[in-house]
Protein backbone atom coordinates (compact mmCIF):
# COMPACT_ATOMS: atom_id res chain seq x y z
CA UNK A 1 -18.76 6.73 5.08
CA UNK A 2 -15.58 4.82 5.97
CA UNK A 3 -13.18 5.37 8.53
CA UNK A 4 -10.41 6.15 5.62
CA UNK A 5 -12.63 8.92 4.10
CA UNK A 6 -13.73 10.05 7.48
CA UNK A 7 -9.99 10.71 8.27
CA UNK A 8 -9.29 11.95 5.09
CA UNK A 9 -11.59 14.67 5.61
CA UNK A 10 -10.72 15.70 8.50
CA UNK A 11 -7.07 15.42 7.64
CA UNK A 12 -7.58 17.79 4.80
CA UNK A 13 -9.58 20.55 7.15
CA UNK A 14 -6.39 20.73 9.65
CA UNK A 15 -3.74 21.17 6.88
CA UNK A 16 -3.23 24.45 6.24
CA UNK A 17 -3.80 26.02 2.83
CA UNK A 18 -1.31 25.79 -0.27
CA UNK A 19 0.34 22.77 1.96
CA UNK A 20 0.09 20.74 -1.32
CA UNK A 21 2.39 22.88 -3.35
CA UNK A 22 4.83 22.66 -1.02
CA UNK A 23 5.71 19.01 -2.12
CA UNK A 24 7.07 19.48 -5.66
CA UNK A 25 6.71 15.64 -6.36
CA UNK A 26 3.30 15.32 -5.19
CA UNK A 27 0.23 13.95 -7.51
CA UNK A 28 -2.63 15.42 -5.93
CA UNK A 29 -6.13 14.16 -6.97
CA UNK A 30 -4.17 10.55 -8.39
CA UNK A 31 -4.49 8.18 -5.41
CA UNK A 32 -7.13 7.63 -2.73
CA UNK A 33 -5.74 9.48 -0.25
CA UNK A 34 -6.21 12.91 -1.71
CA UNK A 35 -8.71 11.76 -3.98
CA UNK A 36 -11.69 10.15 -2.43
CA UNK A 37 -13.47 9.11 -5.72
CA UNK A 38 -10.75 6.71 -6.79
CA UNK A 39 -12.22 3.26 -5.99
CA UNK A 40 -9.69 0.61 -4.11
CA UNK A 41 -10.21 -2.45 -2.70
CA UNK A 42 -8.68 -4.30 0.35
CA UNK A 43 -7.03 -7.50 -0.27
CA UNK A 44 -8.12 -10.98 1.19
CA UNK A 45 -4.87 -12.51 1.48
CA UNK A 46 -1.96 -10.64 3.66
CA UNK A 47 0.58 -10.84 0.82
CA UNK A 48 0.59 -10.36 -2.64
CA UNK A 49 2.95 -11.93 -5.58
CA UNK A 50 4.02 -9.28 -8.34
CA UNK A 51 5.45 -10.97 -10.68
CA UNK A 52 7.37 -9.86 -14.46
CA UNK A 53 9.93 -10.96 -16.83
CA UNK A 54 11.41 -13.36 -14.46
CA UNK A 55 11.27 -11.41 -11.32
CA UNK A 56 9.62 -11.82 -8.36
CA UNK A 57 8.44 -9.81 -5.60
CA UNK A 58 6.61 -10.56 -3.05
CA UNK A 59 5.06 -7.77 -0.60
CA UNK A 60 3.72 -8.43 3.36
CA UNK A 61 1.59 -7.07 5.65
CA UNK A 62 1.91 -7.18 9.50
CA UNK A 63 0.31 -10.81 9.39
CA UNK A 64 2.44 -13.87 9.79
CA UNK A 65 2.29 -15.70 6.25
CA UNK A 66 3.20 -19.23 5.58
CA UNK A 67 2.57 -20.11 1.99
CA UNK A 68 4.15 -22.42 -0.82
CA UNK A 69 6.21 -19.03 -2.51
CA UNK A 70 6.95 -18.15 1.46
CA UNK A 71 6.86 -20.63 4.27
CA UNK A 72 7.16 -19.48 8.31
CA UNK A 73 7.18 -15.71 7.53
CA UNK A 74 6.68 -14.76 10.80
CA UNK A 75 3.88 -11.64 11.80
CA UNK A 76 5.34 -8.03 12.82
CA UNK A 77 7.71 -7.83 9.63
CA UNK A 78 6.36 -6.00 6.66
CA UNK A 79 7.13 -4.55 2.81
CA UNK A 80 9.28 -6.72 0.92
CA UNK A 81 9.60 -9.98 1.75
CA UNK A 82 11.21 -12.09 -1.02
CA UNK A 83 12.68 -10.89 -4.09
CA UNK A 84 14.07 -13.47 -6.54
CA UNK A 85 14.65 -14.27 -10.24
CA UNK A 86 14.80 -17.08 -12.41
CA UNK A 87 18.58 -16.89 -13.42
């Protein structure tokens, strides 16, 4: 059992009942954090590159990244992290 499921659980046992009809936006049973049979995987590199019709995004963790598409991106700075397009 992994720590994420572990917590999960024990998440979902605290939370009162009917607390996920409060949200009206919320997809319950879609992701992996309300749904623990949805398969995910953790990525090896701590960045990734998304990239479409001439845009591109490129998303961080907390590590420091220094790579061709982002040189001397320093560690404690996370989400976006470059956004550019070809034009």
């Amino acid at each position: 059992m992994t720590i994420q499921r572990f917590a999960f659980g024990l998440l979902s046992l605290l939370l009162p009942l009917g607390a996920e009809a409060a949200e009206p936006l919320a997809a319950p049973k879609v992701t992996s954090l309300t749904n623990i049979g949805v398969d995910y995987t953790v990525p090896k590199e701590n960045h990734i590159v998304l990239k479409r019709k001439g845009i591109t995004a490129i998303i961080v963790n907390n590590a420091a990244v220094d790579v061709p598409e982002l040189p001397g991106h320093r560690a404690g700075y996370n989400g976006l992290a470059s956004f550019s397009h070809e034009k």
